[in-house]
N, C-alpha and C. Protein backbone atom coordinates (compact mmCIF):
# COMPACT_ATOMS: atom_id res chain seq x y z
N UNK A 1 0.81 -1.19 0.00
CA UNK A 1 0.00 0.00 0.00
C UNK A 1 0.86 1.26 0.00
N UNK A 2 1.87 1.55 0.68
CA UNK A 2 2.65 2.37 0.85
C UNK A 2 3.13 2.28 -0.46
N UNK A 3 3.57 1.39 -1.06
CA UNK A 3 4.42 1.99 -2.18
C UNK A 3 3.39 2.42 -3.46
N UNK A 4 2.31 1.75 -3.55
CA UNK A 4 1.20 2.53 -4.44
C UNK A 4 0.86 3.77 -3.83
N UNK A 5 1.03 4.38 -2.75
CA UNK A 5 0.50 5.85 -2.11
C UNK A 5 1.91 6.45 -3.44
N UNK A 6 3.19 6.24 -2.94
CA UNK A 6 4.58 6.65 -3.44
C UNK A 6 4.24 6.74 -5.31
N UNK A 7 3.97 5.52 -5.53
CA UNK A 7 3.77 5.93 -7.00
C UNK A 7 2.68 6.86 -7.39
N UNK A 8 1.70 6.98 -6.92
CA UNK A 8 0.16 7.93 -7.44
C UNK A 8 1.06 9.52 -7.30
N UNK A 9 1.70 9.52 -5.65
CA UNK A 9 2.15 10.83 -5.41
C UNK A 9 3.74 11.43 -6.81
N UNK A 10 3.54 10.35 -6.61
CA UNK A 10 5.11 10.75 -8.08
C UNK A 10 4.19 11.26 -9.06
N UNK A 11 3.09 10.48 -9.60
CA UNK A 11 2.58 11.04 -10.59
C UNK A 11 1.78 11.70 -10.57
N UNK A 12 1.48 12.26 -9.55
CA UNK A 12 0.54 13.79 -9.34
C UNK A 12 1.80 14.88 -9.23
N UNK A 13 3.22 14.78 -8.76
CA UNK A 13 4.30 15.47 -8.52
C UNK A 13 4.61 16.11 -10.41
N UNK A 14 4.56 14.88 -11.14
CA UNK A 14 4.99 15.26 -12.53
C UNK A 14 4.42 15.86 -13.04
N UNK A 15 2.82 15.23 -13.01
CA UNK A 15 1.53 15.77 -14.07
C UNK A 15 1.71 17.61 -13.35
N UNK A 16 1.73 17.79 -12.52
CA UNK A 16 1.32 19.03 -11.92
C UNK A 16 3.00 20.21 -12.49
N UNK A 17 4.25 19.31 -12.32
CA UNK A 17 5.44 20.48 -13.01
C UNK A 17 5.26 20.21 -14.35
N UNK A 18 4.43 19.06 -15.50
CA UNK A 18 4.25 19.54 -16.67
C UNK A 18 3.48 20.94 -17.21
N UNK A 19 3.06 21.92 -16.54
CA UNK A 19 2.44 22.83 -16.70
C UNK A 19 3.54 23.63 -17.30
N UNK A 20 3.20 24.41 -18.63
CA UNK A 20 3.81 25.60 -18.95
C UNK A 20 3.88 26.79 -17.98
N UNK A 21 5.19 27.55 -18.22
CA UNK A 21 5.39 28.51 -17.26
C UNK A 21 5.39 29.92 -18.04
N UNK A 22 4.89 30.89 -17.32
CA UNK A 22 5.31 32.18 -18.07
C UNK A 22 6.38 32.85 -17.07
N UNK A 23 7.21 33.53 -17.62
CA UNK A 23 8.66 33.92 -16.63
C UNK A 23 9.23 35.19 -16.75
N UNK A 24 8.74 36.29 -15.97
CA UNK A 24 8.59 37.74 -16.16
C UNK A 24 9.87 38.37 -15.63
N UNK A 25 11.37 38.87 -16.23
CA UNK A 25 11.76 39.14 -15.59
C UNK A 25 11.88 40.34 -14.52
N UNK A 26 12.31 40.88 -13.69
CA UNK A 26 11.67 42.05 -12.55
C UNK A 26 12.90 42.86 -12.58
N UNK A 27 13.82 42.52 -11.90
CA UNK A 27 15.17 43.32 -12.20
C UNK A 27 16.34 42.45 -12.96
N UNK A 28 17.38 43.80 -13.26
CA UNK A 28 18.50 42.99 -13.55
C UNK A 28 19.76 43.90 -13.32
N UNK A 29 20.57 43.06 -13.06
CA UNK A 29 22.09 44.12 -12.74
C UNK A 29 22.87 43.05 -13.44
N UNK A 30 23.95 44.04 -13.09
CA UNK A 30 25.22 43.27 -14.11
C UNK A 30 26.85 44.89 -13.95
N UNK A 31 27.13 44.66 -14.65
CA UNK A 31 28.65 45.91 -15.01
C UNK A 31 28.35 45.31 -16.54
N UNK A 32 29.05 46.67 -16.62
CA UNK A 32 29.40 47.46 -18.40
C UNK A 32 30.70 48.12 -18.09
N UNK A 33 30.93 47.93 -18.99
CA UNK A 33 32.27 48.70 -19.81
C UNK A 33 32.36 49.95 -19.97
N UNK A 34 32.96 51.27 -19.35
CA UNK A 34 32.65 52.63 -19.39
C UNK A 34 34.08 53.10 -19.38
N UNK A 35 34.53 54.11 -20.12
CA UNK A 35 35.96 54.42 -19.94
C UNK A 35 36.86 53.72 -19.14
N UNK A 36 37.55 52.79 -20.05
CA UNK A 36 38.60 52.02 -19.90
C UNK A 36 38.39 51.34 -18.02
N UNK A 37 36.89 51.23 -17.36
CA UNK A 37 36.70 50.34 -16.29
C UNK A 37 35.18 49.74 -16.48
N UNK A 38 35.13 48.75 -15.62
CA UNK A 38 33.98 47.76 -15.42
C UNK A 38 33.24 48.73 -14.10
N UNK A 39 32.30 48.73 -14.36
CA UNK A 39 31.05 49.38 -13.47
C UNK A 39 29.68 48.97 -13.11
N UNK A 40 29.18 49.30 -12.12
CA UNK A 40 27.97 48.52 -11.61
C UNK A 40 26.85 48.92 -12.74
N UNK A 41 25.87 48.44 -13.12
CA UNK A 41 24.98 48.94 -14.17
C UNK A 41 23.54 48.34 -14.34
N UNK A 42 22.68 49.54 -14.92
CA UNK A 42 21.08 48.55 -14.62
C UNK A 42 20.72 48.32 -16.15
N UNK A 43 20.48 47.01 -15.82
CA UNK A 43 19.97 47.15 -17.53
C UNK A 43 18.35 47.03 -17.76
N UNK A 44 17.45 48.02 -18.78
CA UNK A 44 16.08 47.25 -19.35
C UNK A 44 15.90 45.76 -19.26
N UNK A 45 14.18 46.30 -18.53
CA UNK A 45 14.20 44.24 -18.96
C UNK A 45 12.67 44.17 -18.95
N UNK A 46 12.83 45.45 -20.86
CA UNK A 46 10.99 44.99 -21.24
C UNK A 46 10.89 43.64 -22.33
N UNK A 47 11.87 43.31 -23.06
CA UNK A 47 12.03 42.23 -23.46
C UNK A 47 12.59 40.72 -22.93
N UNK A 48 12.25 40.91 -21.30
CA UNK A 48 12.69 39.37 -21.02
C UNK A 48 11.74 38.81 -20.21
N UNK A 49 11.05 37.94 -21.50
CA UNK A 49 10.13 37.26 -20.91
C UNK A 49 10.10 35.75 -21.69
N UNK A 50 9.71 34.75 -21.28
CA UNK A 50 10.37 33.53 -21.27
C UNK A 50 9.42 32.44 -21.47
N UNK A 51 8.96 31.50 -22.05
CA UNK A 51 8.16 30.37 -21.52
C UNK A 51 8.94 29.60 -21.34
N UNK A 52 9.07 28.39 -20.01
CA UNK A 52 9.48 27.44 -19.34
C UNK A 52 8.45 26.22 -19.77
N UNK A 53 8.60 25.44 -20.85
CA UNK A 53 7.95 24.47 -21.27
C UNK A 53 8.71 23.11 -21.30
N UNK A 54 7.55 21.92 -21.35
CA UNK A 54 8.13 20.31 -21.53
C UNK A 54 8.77 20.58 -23.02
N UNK A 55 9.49 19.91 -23.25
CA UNK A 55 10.05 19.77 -24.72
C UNK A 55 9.16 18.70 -25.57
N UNK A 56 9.30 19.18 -26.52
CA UNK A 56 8.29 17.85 -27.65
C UNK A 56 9.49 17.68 -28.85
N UNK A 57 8.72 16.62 -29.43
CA UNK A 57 9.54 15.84 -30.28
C UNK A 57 10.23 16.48 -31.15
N UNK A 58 9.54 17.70 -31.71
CA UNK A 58 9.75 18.55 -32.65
C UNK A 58 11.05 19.39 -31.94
N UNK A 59 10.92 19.79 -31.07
CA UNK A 59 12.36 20.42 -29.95
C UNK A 59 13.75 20.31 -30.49
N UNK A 60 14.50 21.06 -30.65
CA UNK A 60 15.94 21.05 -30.94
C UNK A 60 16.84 19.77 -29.96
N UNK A 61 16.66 20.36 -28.76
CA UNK A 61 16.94 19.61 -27.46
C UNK A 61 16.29 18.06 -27.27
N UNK A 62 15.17 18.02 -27.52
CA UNK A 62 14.14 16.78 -27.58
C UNK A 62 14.81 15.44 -27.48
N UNK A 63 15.25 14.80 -26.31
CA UNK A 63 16.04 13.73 -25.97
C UNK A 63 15.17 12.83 -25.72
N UNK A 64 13.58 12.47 -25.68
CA UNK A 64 12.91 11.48 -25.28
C UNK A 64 12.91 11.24 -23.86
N UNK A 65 13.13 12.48 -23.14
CA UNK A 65 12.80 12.32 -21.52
C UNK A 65 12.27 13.40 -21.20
N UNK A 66 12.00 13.91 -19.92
CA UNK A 66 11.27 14.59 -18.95
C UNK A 66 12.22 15.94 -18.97
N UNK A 67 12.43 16.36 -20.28
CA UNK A 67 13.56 17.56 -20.23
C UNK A 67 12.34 18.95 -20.70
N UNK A 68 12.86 20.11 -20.36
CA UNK A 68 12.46 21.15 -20.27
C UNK A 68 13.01 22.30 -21.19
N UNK A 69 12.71 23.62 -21.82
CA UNK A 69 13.25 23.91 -22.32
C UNK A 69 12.86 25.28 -22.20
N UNK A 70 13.65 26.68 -21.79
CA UNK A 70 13.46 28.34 -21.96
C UNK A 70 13.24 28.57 -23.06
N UNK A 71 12.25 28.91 -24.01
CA UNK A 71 12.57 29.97 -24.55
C UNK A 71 11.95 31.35 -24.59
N UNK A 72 12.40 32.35 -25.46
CA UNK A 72 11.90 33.25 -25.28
C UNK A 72 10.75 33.97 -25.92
N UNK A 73 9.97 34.36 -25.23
CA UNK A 73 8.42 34.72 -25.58
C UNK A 73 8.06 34.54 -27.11
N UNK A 74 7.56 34.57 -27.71
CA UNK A 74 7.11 34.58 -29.12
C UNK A 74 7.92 34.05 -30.19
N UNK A 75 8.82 33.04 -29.60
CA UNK A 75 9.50 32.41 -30.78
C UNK A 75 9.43 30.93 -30.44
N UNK A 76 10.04 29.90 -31.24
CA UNK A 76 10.05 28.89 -30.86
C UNK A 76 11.37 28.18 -30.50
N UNK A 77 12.43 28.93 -30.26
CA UNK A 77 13.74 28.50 -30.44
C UNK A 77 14.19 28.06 -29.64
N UNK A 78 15.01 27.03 -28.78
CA UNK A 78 14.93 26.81 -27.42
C UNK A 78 16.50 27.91 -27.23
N UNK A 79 16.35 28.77 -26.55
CA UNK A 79 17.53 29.31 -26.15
C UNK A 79 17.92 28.74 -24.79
N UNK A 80 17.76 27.68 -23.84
CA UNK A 80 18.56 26.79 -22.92
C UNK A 80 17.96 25.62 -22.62
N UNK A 81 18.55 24.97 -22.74
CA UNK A 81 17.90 23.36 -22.66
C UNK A 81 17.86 23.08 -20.77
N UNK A 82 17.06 22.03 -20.15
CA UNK A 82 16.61 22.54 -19.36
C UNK A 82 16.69 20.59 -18.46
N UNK A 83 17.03 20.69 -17.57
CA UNK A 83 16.61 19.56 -16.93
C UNK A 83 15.11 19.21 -16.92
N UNK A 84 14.81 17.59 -16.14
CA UNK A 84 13.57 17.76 -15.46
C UNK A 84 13.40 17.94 -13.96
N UNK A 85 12.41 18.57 -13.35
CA UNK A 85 12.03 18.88 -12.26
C UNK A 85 13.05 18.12 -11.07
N UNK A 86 13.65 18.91 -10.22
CA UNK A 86 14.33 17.62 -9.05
C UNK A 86 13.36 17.16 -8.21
N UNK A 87 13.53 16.61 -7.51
CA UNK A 87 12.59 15.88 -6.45
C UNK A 87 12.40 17.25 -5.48
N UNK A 88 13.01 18.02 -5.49
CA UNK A 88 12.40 19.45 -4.23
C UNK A 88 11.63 20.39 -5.25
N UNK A 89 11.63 19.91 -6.89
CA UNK A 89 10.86 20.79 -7.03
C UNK A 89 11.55 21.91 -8.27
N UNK A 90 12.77 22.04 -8.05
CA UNK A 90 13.63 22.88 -8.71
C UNK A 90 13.69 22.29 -10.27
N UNK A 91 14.02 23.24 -11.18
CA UNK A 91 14.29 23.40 -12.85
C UNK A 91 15.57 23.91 -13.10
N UNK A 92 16.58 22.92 -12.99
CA UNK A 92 17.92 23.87 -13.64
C UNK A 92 18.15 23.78 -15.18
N UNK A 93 18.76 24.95 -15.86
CA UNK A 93 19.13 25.19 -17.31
C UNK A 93 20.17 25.82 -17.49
N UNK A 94 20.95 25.47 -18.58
CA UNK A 94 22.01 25.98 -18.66
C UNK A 94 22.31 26.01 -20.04
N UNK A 95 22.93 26.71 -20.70
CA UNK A 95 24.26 26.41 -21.95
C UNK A 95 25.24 27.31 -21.72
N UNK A 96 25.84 27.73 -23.12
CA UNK A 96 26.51 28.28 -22.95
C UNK A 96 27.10 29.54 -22.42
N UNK A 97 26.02 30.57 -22.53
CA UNK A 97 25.85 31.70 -22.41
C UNK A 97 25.14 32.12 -21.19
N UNK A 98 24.10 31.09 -20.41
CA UNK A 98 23.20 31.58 -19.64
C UNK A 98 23.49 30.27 -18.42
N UNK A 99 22.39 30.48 -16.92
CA UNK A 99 22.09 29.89 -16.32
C UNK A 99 21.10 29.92 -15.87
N UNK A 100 19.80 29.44 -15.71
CA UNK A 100 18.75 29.42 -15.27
C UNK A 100 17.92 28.59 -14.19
N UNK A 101 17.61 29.23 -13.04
CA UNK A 101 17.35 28.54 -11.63
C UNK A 101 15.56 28.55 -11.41
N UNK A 102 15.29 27.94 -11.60
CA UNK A 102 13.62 28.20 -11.56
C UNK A 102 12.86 27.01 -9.79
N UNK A 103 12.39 27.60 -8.91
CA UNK A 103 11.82 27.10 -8.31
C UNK A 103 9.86 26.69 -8.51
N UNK A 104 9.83 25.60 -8.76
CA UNK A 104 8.38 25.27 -9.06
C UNK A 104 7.37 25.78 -7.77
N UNK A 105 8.27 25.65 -6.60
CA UNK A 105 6.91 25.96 -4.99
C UNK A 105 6.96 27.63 -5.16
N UNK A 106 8.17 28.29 -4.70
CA UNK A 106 8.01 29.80 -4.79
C UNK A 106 7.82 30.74 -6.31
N UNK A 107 8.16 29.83 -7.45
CA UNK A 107 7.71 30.60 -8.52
C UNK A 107 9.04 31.63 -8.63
N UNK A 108 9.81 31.78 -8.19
CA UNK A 108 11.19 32.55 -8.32
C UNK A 108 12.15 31.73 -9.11
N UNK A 109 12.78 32.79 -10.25
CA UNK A 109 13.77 32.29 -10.70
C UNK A 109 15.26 33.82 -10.99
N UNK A 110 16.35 32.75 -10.83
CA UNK A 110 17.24 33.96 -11.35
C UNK A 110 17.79 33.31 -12.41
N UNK A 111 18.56 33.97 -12.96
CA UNK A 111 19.24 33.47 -14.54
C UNK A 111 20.63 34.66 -14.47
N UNK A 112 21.49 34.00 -14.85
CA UNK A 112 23.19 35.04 -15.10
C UNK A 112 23.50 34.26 -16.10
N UNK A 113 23.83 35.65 -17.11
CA UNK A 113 24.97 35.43 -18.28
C UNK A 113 26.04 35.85 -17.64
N UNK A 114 27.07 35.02 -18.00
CA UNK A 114 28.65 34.98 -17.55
C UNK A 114 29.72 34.81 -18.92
N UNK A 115 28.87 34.27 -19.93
CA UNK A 115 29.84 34.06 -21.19
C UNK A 115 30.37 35.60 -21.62
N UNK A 116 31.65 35.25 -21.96
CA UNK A 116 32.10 36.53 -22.39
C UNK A 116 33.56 37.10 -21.31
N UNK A 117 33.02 37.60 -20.42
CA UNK A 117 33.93 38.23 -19.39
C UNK A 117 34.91 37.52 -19.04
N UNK A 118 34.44 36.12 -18.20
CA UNK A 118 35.81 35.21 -17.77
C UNK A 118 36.82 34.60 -18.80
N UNK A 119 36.20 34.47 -19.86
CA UNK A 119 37.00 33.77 -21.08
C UNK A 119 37.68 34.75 -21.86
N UNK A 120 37.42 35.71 -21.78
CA UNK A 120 37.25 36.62 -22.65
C UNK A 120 39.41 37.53 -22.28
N UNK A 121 39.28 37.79 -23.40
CA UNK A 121 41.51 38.46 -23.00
C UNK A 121 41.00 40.20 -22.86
N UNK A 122 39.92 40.10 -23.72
CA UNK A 122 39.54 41.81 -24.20
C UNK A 122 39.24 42.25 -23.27
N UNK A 123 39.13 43.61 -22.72
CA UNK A 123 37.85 44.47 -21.87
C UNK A 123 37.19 45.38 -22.75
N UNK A 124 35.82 44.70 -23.37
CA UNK A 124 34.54 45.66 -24.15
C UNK A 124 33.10 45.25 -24.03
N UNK A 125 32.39 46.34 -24.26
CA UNK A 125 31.27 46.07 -23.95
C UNK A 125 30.16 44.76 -24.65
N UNK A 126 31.13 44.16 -25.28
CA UNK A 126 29.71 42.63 -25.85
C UNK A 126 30.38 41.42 -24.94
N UNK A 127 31.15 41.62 -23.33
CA UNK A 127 31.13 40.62 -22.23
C UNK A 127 30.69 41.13 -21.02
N UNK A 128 29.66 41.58 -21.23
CA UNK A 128 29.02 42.57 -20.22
C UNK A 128 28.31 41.20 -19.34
N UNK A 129 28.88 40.61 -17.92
CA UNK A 129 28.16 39.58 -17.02
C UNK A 129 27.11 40.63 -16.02
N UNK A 130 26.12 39.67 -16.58
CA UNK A 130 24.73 39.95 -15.53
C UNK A 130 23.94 39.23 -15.10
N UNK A 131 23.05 39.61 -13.78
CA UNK A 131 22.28 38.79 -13.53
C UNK A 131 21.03 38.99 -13.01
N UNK A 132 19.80 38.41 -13.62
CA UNK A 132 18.36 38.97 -13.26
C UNK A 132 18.05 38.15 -12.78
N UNK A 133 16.40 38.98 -12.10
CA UNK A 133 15.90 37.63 -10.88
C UNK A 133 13.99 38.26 -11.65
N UNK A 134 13.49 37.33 -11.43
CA UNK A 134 11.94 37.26 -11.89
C UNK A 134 11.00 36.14 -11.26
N UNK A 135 9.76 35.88 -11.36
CA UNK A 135 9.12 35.16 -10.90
C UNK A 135 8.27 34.27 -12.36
N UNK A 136 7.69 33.21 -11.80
CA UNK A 136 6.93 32.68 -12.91
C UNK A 136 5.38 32.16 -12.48
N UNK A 137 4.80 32.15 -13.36
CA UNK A 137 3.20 31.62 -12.74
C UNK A 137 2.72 30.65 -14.08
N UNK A 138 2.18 29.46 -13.97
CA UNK A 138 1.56 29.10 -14.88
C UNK A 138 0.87 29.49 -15.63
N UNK A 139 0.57 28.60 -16.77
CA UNK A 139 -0.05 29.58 -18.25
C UNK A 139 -1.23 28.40 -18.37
């Protein structure tokens, strides 16, 4: 009996993080490049908005498992491929350019671009590292 309670609850745990997410970001900081130094800096953030979706077959990423995928509002492109749900609940994503932390209970996520700056020999403004924080609510 116990272990049929364990399986029903797994699959009310999944069915319920298959829900699409919408992912608004709220602030963002980061440094820029300003006469020959790195500086604290705020950047716009009317264009970052995100759906947090299951991946389908059609998916770039589309591995035939419980994987997830960012992209960004009105396109279909996956810009970070995405784990599935951990057992507390959490959505991590990553590639190259980005990182993305999404909590399924509080609906908070942050995301930092880092590509660029650490790798980078140059000091100019297209390795500008930042990092925003936003919330998400189902769609």
């Amino acid at each position: 009996m116990r272990l049929f309670a364990l399986v029903i609850l797994s699959v009310l745990a999944t069915a319920a993080s298959a829900d699409p997410w919408l992912c608004i970001t709220e602030q963002t900081t980061g440094f820029v490049f300003k006469n020959g130094n790195w500086e604290p800096g705020r950047f716009t953030v009317e264009d970052s908005q995100y759906i947090l979706r299951k991946l389908t077959e059609s998916d770039f990423y589309y591995r035939g498992e419980n994987r997830y995928g960012l992209f960004l509002l009105e396109t279909d492109l996956v810009g970070t491929p995405c784990g599935p749900p951990s057992i507390s609940g959490n959505i991590f994503c990553e590639d190259n350019l980005r990182q993305f932390k999404f909590s399924t209970k509080s609906g908070r996520f942050l995301m930092t671009h880092t590509s660029g700056y650490w790798e980078s020999l140059a000091d100019d403004e297209s390795h500008t590292p930042l990092i925003s924080l936003g919330r998400c609510s189902t769609i």
